[in-house]
Protein backbone atom coordinates (compact mmCIF):
# COMPACT_ATOMS: atom_id res chain seq x y z
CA UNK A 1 0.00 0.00 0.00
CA UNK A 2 1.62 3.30 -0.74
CA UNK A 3 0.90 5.93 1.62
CA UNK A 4 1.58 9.52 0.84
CA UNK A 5 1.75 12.33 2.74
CA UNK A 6 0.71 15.96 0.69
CA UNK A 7 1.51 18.61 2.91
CA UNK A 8 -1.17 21.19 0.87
CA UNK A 9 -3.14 23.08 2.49
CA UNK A 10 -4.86 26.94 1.87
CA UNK A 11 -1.40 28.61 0.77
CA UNK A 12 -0.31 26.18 -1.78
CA UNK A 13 -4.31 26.72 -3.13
CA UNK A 14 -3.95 30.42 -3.15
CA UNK A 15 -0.51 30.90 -4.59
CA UNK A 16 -0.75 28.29 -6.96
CA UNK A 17 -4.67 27.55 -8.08
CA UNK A 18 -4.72 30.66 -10.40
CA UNK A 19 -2.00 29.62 -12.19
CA UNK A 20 -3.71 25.60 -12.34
CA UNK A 21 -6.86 27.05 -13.30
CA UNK A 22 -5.52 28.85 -16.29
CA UNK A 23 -3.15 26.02 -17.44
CA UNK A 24 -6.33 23.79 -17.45
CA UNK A 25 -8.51 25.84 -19.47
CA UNK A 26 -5.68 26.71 -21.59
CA UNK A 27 -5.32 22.34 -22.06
CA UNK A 28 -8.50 22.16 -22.62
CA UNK A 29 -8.95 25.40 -25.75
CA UNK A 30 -5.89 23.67 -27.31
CA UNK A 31 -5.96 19.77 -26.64
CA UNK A 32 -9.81 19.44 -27.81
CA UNK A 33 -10.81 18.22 -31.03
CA UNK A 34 -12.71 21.09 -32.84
CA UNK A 35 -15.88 18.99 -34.54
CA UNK A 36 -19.42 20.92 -34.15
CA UNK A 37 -20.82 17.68 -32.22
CA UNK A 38 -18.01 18.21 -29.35
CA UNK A 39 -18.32 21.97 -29.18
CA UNK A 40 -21.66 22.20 -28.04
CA UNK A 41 -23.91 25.24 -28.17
CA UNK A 42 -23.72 29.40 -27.92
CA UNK A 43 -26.09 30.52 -25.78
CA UNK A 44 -26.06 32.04 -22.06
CA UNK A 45 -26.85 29.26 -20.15
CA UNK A 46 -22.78 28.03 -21.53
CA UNK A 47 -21.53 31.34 -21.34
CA UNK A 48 -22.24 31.18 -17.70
CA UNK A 49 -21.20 27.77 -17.33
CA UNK A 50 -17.79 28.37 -18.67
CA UNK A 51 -17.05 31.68 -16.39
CA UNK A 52 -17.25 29.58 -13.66
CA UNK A 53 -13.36 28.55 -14.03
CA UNK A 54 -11.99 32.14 -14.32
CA UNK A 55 -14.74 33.67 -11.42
CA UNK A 56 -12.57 30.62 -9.44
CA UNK A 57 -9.16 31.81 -10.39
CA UNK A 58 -10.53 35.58 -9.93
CA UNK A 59 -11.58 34.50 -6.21
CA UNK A 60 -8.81 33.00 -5.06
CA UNK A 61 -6.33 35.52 -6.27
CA UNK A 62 -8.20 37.85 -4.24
CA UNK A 63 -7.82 35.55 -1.58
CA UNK A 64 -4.14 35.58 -1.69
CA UNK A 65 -4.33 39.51 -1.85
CA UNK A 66 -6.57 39.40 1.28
CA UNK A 67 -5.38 35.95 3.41
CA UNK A 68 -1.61 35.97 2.70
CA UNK A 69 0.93 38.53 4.58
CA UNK A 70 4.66 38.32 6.44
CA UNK A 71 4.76 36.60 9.49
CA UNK A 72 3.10 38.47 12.22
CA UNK A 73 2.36 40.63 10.09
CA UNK A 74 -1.73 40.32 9.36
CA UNK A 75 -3.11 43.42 10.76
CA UNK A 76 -0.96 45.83 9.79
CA UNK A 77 0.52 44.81 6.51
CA UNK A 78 -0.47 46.88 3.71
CA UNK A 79 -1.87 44.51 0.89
CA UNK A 80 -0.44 47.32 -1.87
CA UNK A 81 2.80 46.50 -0.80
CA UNK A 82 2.17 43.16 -2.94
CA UNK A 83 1.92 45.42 -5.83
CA UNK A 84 4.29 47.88 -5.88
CA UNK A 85 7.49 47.18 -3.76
CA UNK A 86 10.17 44.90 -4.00
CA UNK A 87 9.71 42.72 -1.01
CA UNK A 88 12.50 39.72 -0.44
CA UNK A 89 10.93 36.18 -0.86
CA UNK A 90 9.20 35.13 2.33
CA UNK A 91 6.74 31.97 3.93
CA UNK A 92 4.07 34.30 3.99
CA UNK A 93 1.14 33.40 6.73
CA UNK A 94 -2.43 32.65 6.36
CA UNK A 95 -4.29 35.31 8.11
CA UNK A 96 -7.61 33.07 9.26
CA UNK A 97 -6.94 30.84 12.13
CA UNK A 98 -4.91 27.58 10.80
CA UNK A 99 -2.77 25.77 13.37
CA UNK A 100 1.08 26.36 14.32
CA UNK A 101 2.41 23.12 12.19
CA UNK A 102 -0.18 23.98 9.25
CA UNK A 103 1.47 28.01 8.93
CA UNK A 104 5.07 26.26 8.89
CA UNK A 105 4.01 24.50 5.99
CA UNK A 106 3.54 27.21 3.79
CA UNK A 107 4.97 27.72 0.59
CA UNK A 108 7.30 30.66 -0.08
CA UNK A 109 6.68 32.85 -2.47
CA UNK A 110 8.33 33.38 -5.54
CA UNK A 111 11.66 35.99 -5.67
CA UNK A 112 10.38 38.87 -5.83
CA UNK A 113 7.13 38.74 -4.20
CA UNK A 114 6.17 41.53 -6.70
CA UNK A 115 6.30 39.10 -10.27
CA UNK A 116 3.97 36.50 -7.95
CA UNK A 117 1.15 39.61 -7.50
CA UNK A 118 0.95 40.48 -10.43
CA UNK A 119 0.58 37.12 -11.84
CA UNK A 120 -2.30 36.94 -9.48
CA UNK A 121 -3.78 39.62 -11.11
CA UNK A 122 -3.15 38.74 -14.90
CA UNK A 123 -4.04 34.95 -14.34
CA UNK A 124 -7.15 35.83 -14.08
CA UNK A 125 -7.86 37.95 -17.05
CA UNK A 126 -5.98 35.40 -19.02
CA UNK A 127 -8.53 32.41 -18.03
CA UNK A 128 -11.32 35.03 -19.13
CA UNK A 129 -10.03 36.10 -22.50
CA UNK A 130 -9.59 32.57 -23.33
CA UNK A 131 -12.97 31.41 -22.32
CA UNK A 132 -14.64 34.45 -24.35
CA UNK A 133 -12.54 33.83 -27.16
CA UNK A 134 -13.77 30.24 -26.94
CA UNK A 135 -17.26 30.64 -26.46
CA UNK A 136 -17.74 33.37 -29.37
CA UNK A 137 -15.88 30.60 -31.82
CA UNK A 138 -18.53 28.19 -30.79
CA UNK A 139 -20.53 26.79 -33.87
CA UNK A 140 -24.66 27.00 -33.52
């Protein structure tokens, strides 16, 4: 029996499940066979269904933006800061309750912190862009 222990938890979800998010809906646009009978139909009720992936990648990169700061750090650090200054690469720590061993098992964040933020921000926009593009292509 193989037993295997993942040490994710909310950080790894918020710094990384953007970035997932978009790589799977990019798969998905460019892995799928293009035949009418596969692409289904253009009408709302899809529309909506599709923006459910980027409204997920959208959430959680607010999440990081609102959750994620320096050790000891939640109350008072400025969430800007992100955004415009070049902070050094740090374990940041999730600012909701989570137990002492869960916080130590955060992941760092990428050198510079800044390049990470942003990403959070574009990720997003990305997933949507290719979704639209996607659903206005649709045959029907």
């Amino acid at each position: 029996m193989i037993d295997l222990k993942l040490k994710l938890n909310a950080g790894y979800v918020l710094v990384f499940g953007p970035l997932l998010i978009v790589l799977a809906i990019l798969a998905i646009h460019f892995l799928r066979e293009d035949t009418p009978r596969t692409r289904g139909k253009k009408d709302l009720k899809n529309g909506l269904f599709r923006a459910i992936p980027p409204l997920g990648a959208a959430f959680l990169s607010l999440q990081f933006f609102l959750l994620l700061a320096p050790k000891g750090e939640c109350n008072t650090f400025q969430r800007s800061r992100f955004l415009f200054e070049w902070l050094h690469a740090f374990k940041p720590e999730y600012c909701m309750y989570l137990p002492a061993e869960t916080q130590e098992h955060m992941p760092w964040l990428f050198e510079p912190p800044i390049l990470q933020a942003w990403m959070q921000i574009i990720l997003p926009m990305i997933a949507l862009a290719v979704v639209v593009k996607d659903w206005r292509t649709l045959a029907g």
